[in-house]
C-alpha atoms as a PDB file:
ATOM      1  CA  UNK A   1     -28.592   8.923  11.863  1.00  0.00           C
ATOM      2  CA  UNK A   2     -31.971   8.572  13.145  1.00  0.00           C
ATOM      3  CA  UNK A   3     -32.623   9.730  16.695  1.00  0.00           C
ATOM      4  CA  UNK A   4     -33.580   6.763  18.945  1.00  0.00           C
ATOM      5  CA  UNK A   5     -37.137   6.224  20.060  1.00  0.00           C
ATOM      6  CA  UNK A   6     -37.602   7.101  23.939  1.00  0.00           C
ATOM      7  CA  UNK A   7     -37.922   4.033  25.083  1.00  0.00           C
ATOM      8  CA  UNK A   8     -34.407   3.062  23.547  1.00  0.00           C
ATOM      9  CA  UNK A   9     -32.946   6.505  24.494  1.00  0.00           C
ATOM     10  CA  UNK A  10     -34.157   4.978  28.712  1.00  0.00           C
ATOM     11  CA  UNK A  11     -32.394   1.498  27.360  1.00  0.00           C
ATOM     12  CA  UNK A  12     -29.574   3.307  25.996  1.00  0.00           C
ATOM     13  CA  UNK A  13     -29.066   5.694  29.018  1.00  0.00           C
ATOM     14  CA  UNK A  14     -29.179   2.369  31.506  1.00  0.00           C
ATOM     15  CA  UNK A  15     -26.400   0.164  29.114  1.00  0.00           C
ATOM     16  CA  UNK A  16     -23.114  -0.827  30.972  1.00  0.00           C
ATOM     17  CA  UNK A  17     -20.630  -1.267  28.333  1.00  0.00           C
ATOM     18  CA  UNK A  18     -18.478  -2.263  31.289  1.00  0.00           C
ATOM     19  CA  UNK A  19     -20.328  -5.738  31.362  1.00  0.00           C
ATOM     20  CA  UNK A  20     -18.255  -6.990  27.919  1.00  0.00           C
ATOM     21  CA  UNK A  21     -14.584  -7.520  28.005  1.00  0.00           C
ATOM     22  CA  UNK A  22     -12.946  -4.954  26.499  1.00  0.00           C
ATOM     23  CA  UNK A  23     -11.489  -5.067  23.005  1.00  0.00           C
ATOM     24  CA  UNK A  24      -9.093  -2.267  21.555  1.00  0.00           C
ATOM     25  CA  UNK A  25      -9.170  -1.697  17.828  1.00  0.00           C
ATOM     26  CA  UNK A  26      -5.601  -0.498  15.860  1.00  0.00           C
ATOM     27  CA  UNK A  27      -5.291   0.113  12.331  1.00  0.00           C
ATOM     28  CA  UNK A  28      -1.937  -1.131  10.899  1.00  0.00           C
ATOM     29  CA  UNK A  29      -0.595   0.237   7.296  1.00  0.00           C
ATOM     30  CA  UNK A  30       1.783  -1.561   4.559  1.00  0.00           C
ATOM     31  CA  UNK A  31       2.961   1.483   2.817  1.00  0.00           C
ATOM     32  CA  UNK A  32       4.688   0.094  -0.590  1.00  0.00           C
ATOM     33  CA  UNK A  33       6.536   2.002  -3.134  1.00  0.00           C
ATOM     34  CA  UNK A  34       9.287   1.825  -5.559  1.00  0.00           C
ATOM     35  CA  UNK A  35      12.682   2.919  -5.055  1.00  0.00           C
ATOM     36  CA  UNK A  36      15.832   2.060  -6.656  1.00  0.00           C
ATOM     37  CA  UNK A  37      13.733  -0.028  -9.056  1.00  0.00           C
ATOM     38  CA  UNK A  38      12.644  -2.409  -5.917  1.00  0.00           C
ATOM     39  CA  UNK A  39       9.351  -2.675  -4.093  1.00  0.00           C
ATOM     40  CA  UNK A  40      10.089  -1.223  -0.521  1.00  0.00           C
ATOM     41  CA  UNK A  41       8.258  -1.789   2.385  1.00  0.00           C
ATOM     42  CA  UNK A  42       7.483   1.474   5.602  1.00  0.00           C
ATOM     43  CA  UNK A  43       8.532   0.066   8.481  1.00  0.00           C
ATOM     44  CA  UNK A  44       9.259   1.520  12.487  1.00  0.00           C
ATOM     45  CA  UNK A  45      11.222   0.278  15.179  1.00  0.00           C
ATOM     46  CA  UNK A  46       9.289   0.185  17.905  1.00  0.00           C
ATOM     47  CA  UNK A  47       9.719   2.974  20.911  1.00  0.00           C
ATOM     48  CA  UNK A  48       8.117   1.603  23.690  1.00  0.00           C
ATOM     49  CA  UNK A  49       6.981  -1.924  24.680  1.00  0.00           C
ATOM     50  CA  UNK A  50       5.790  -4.407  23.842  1.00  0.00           C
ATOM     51  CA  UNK A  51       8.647  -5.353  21.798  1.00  0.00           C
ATOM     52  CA  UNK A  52      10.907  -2.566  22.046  1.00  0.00           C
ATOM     53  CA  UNK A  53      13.230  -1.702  19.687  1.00  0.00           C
ATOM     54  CA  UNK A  54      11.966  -4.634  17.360  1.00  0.00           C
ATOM     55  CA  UNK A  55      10.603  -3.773  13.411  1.00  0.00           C
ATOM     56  CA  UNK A  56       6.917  -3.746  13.065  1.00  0.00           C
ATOM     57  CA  UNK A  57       3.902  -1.707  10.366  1.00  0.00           C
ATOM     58  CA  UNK A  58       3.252   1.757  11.077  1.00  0.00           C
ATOM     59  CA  UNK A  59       0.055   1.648  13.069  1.00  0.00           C
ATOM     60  CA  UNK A  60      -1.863   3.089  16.043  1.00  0.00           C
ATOM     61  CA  UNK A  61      -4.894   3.322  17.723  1.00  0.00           C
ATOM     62  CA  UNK A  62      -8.087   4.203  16.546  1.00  0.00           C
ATOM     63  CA  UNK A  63      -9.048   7.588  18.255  1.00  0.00           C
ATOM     64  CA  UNK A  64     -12.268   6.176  19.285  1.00  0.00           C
ATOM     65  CA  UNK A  65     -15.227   8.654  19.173  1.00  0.00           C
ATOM     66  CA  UNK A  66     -12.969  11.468  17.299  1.00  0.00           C
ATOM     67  CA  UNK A  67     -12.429   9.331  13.499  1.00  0.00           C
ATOM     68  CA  UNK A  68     -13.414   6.911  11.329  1.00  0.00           C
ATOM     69  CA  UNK A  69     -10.911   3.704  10.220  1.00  0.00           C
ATOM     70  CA  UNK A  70     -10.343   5.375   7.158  1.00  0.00           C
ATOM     71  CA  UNK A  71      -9.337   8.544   8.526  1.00  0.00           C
ATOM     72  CA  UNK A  72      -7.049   6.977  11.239  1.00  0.00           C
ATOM     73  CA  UNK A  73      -5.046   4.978   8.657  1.00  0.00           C
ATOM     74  CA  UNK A  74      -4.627   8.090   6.561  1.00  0.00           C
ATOM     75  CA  UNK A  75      -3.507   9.435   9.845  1.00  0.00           C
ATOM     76  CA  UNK A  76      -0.914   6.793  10.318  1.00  0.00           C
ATOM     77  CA  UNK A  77       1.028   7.009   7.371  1.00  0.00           C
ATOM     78  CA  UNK A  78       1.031  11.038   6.859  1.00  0.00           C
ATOM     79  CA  UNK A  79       2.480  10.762  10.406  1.00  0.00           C
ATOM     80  CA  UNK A  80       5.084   8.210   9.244  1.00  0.00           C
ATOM     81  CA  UNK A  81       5.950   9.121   5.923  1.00  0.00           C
ATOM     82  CA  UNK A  82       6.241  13.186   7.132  1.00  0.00           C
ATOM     83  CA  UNK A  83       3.075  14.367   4.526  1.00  0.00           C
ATOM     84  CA  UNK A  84       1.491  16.401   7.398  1.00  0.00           C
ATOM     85  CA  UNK A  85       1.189  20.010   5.896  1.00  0.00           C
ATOM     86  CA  UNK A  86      -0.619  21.189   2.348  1.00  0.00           C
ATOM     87  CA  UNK A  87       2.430  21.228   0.784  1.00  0.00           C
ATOM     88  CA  UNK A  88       2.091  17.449   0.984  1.00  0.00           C
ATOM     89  CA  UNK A  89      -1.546  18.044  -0.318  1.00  0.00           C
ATOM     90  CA  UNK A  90      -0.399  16.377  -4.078  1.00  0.00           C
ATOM     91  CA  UNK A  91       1.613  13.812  -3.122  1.00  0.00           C
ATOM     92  CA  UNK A  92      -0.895  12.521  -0.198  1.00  0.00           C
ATOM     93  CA  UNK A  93      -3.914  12.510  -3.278  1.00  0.00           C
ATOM     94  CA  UNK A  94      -1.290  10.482  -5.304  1.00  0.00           C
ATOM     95  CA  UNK A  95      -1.616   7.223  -2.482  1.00  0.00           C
ATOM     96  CA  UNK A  96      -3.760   4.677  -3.454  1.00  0.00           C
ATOM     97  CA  UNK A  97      -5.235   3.555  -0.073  1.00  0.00           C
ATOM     98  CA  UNK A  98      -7.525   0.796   0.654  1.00  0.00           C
ATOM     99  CA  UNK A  99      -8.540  -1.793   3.030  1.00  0.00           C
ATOM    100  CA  UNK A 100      -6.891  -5.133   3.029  1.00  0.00           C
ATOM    101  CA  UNK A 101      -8.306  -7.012   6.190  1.00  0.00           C
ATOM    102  CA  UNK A 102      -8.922  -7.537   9.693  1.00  0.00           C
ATOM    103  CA  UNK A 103      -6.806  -9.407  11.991  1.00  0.00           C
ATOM    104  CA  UNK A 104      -8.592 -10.681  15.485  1.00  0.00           C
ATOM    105  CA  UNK A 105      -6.269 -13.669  17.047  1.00  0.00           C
ATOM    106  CA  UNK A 106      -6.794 -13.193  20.942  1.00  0.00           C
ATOM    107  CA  UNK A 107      -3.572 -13.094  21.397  1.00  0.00           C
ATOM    108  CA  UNK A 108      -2.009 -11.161  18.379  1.00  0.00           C
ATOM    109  CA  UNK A 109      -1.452  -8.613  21.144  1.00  0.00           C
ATOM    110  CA  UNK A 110       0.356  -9.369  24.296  1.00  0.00           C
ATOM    111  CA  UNK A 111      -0.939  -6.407  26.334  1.00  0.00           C
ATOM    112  CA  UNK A 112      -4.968  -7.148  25.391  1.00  0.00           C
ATOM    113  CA  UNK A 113      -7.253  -8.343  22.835  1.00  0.00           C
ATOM    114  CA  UNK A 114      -6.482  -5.971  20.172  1.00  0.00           C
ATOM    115  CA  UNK A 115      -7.860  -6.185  16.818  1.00  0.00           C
ATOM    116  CA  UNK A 116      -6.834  -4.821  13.434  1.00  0.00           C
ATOM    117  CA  UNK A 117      -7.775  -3.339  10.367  1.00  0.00           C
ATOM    118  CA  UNK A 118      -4.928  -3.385   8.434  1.00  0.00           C
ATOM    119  CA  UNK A 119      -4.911  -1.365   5.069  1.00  0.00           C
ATOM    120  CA  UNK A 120      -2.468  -1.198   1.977  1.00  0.00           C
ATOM    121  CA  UNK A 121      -1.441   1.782   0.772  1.00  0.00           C
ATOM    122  CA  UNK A 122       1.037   2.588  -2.619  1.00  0.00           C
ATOM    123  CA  UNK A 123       2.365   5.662  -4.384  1.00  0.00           C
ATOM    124  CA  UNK A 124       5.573   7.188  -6.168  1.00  0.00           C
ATOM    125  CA  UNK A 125       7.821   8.925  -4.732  1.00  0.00           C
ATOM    126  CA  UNK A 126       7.487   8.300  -1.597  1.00  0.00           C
ATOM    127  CA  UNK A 127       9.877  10.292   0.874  1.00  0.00           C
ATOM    128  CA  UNK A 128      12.240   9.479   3.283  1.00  0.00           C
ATOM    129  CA  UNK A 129      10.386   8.248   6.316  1.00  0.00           C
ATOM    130  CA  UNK A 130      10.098  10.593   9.727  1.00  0.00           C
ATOM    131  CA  UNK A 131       9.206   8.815  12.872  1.00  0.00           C
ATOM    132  CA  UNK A 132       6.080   9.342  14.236  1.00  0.00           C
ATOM    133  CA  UNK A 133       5.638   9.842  18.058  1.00  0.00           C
ATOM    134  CA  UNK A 134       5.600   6.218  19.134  1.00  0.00           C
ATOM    135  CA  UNK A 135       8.504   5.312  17.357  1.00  0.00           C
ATOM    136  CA  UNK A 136      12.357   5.112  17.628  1.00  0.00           C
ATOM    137  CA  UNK A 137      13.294   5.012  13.573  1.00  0.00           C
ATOM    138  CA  UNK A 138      11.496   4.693  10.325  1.00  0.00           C
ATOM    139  CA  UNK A 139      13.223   3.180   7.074  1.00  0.00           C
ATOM    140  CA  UNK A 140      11.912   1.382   3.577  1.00  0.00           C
ATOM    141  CA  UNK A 141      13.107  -2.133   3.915  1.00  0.00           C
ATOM    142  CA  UNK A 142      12.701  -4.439   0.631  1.00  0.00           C
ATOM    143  CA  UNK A 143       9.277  -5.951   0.754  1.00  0.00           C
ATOM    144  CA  UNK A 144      10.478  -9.359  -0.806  1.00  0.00           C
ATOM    145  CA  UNK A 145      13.662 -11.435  -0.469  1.00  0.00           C
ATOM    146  CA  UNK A 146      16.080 -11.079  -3.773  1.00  0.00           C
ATOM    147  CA  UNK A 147      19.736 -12.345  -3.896  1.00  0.00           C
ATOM    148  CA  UNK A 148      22.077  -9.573  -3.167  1.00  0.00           C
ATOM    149  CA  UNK A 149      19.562  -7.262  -1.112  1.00  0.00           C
ATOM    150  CA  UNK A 150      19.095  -6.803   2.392  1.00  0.00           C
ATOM    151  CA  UNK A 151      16.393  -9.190   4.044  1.00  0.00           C
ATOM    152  CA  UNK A 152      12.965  -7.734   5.512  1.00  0.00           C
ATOM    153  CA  UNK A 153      14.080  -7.883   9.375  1.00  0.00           C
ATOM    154  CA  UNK A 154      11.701  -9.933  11.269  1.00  0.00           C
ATOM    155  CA  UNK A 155       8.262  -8.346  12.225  1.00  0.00           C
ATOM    156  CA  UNK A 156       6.259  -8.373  15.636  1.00  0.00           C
ATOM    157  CA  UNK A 157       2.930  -9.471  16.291  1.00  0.00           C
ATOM    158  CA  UNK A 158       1.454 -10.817  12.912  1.00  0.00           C
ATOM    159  CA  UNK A 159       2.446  -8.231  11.055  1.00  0.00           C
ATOM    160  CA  UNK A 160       4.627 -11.226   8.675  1.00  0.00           C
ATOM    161  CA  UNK A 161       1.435 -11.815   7.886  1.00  0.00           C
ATOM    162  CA  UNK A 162      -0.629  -8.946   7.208  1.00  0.00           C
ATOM    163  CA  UNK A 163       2.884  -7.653   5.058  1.00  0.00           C
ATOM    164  CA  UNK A 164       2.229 -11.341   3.073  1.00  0.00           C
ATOM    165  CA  UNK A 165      -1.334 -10.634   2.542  1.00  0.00           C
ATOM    166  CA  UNK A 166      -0.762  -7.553   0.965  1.00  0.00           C
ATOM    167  CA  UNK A 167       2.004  -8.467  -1.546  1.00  0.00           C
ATOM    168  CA  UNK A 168      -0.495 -11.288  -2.593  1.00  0.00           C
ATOM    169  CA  UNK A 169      -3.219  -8.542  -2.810  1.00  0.00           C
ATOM    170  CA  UNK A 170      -0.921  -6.142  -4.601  1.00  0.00           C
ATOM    171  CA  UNK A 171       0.128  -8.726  -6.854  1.00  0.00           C
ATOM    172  CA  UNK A 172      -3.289 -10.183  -8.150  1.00  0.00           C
ATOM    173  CA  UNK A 173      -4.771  -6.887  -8.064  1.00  0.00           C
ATOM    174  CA  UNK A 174      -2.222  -5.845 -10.913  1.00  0.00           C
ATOM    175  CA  UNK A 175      -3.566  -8.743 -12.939  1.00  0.00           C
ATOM    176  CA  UNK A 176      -6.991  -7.152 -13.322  1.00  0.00           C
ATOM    177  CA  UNK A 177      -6.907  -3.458 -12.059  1.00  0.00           C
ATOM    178  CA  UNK A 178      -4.891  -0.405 -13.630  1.00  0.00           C
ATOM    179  CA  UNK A 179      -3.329  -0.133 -10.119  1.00  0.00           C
ATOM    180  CA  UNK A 180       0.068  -0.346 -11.514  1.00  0.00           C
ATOM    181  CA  UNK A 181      -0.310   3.520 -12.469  1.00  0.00           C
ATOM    182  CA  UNK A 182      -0.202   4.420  -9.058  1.00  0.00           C
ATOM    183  CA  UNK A 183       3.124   3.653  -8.612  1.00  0.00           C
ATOM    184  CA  UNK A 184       4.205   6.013 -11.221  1.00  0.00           C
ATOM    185  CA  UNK A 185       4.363   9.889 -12.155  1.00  0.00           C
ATOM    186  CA  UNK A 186       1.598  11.359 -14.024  1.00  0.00           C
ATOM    187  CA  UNK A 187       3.570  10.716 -16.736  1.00  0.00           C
ATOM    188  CA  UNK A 188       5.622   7.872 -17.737  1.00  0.00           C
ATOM    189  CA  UNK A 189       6.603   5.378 -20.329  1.00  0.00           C
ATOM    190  CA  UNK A 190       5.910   1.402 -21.163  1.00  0.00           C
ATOM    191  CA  UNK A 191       9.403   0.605 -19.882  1.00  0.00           C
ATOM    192  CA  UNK A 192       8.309   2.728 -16.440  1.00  0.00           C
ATOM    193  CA  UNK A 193       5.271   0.728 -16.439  1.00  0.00           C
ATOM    194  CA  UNK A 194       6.974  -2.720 -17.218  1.00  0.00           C
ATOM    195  CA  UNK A 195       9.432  -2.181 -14.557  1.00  0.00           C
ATOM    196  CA  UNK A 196       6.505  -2.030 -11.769  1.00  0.00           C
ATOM    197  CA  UNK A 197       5.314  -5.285 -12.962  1.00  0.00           C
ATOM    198  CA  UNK A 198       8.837  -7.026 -12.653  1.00  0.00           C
ATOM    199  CA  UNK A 199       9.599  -5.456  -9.481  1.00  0.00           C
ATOM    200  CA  UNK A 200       6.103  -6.237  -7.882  1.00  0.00           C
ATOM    201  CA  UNK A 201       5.665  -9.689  -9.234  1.00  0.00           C
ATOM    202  CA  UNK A 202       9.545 -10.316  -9.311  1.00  0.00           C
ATOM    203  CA  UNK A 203       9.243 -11.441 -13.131  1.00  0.00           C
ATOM    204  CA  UNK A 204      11.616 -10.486 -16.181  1.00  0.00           C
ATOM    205  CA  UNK A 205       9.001  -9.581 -19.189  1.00  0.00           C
ATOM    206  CA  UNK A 206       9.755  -9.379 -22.353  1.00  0.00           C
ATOM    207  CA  UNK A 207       9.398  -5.544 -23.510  1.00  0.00           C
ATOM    208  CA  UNK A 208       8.053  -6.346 -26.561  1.00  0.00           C
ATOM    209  CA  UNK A 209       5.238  -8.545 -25.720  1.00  0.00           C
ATOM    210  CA  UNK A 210       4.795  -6.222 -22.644  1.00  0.00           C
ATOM    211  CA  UNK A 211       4.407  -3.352 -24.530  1.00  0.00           C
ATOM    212  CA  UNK A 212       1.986  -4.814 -26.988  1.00  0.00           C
ATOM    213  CA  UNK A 213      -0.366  -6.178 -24.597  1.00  0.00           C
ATOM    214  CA  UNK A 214      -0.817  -2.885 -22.624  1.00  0.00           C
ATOM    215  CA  UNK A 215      -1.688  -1.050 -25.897  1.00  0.00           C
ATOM    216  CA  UNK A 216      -4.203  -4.085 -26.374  1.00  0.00           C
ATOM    217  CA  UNK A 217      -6.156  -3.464 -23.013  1.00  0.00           C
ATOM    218  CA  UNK A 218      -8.640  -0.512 -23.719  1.00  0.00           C
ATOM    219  CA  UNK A 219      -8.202   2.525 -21.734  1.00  0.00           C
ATOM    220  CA  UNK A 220      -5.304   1.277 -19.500  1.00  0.00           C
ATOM    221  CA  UNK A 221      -2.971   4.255 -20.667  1.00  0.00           C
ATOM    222  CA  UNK A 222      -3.473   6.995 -23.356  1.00  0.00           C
ATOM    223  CA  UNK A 223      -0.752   9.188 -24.739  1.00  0.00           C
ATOM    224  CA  UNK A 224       0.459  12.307 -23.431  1.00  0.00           C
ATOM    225  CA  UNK A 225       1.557  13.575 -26.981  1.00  0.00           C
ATOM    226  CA  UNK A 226       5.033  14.299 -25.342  1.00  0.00           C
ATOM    227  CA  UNK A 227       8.518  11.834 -25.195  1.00  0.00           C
ATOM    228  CA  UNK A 228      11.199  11.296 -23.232  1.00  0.00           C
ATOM    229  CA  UNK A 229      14.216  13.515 -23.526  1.00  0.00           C
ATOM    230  CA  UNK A 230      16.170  10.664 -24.359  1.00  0.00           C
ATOM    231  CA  UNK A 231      16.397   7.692 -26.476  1.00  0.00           C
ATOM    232  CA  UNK A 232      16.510   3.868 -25.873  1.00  0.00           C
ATOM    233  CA  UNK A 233      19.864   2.652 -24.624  1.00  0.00           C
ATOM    234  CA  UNK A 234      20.559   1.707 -27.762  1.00  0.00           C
ATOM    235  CA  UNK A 235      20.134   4.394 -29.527  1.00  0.00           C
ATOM    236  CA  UNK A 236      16.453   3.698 -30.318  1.00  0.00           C
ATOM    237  CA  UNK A 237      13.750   6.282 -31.087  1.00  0.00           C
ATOM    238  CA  UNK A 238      12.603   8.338 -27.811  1.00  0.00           C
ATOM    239  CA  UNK A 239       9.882   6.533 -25.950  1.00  0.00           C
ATOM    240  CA  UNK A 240       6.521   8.266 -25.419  1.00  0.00           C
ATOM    241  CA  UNK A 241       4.848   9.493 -22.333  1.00  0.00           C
ATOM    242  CA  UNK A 242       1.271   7.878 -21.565  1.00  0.00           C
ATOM    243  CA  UNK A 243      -1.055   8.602 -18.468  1.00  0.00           C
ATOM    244  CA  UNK A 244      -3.563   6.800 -16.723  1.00  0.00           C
ATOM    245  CA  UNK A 245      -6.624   5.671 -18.961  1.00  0.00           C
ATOM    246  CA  UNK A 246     -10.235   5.367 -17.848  1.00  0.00           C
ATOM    247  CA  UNK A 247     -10.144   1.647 -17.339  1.00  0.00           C
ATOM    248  CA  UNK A 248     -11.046   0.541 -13.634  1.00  0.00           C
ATOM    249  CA  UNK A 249     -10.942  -2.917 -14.803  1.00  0.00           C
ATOM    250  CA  UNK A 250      -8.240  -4.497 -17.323  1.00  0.00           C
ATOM    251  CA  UNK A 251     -10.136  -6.391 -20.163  1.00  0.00           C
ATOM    252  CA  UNK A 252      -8.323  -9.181 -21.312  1.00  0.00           C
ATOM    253  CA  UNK A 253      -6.371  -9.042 -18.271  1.00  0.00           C
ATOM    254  CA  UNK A 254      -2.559  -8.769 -17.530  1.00  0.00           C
ATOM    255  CA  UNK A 255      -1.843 -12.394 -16.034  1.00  0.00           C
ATOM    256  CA  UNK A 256       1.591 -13.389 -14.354  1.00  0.00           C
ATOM    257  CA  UNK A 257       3.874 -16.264 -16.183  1.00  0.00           C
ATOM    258  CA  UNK A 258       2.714 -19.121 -15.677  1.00  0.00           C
ATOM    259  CA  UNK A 259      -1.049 -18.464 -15.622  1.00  0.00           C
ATOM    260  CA  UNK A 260      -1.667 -19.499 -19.070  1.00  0.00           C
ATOM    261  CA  UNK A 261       1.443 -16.979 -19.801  1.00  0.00           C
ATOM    262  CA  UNK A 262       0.002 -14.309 -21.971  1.00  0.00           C
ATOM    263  CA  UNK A 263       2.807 -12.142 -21.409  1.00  0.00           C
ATOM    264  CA  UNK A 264       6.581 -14.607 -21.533  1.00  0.00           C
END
């Protein structure tokens, strides 16, 4: 950064940033992954007020001077999820983590005008969730409401919201992106892949048509050379292991029934 001229150095040395209300700045995470075949949701109950003991995002405060948003959101979730040491070092590179939005209502926040940046954040595998310091309990909760499963519990401050905005996000963004991938191994198979797509966009697909239309989209996957150790459960041929492709974009695109229903 370019050092300031002198005569903003004397303006900068005189400026009261005491004269502007204050406004505190949080970052707030939805963590999703897969786990018993349904999209979960990283949630904490709350440790302190306001709203103790009520289910909220992992989130925190930006350490203002010491990081960067970025940083501080990474920071969040190793804290919840318990990838703290190098150990972790693998399965932390393995989240997909990105900004989803920023969330100003004056009153979002009963304690002062707080505003946040929330980001979304997916991966496989992830653990069993650890508390972090400012809360009581962590858990997975199912992101979306299905017939025989327990409900998401309700959230505090807007965090309904922010969780809403990201399943649209995640849900679109599978449409067009190879983002799918990151919910899965290095290595996996079609049916792996197809079962991301039916538990994110809560949608039976029909394998065959499924896995045609991901061999059609270039450099989505690409063969491993290896199978599974098993066959179908019908006594099918073993199905083969793929990886991540090169795409960054998916060309024709994977759309949801109903949107002109390329894949029934």
């Amino acid at each position: 950064m370019p050092a300031a001229a002198p005569d903003e150095q004397q303006w900068l040395a005189a400026y009261d940033p005491r004269a502007f209300t204050p406004v505190a700045v949080t970052v707030d995470v939805v963590a999703l992954t897969l786990r018993a075949g349904a999209l979960h949701v990283l949630l904490v109950e709350r440790a302190e007020p306001p709203f103790q003991g009520r289910w909220a995002l992992p989130g925190g405060f930006l350490r203002a001077g010491q990081e960067d948003l970025d940083t501080a959101a990474a920071r969040e979730l190793a804290e919840e999820t318990g990838l703290h040491g190098s150990a972790d070092t693998t399965a932390l590179s393995r989240v997909h983590l990105e900004q989803l939005g920023t969330y100003g209502a004056p009153d979002r926040d009963p304690r002062m005008h707080v505003v946040s940046v929330a980001y979304l954040a997916f991966a496989p595998d992830l653990p069993d969730p650890r508390a972090g310091t400012d809360a009581a309990a962590a858990a997975w909760h199912p992101a979306t409401r299905a017939p025989g499963r327990p409900q998401v519990p309700d959230l505090v401050f807007d965090h309904a919201r922010i969780l809403a905005d990201a399943l649209t996000r995640v849900r679109a963004k599978l449409e067009y992106r190879p983002l799918a991938t990151a919910f899965l191994p290095e290595e996996f198979t079609i049916p792996d892949l197809r079962a991301v797509y039916e538990a994110v966009w809560g949608e039976h697909l029909h394998p065959g048509n499924f896995h045609r239309k991901v061999l059609s989209v270039p450099g989505f996957v690409e063969q491993t050379g290896t199978t599974a150790t098993r066959g179908g459960t019908r006594g099918g041929p073993r199905a083969r292991h793929y990886r991540a492709g090169p795409a960054t974009l998916l060309h024709p695109p994977l759309l949801r029934p109903g949107r002109d229903r390329p894949i029934p």
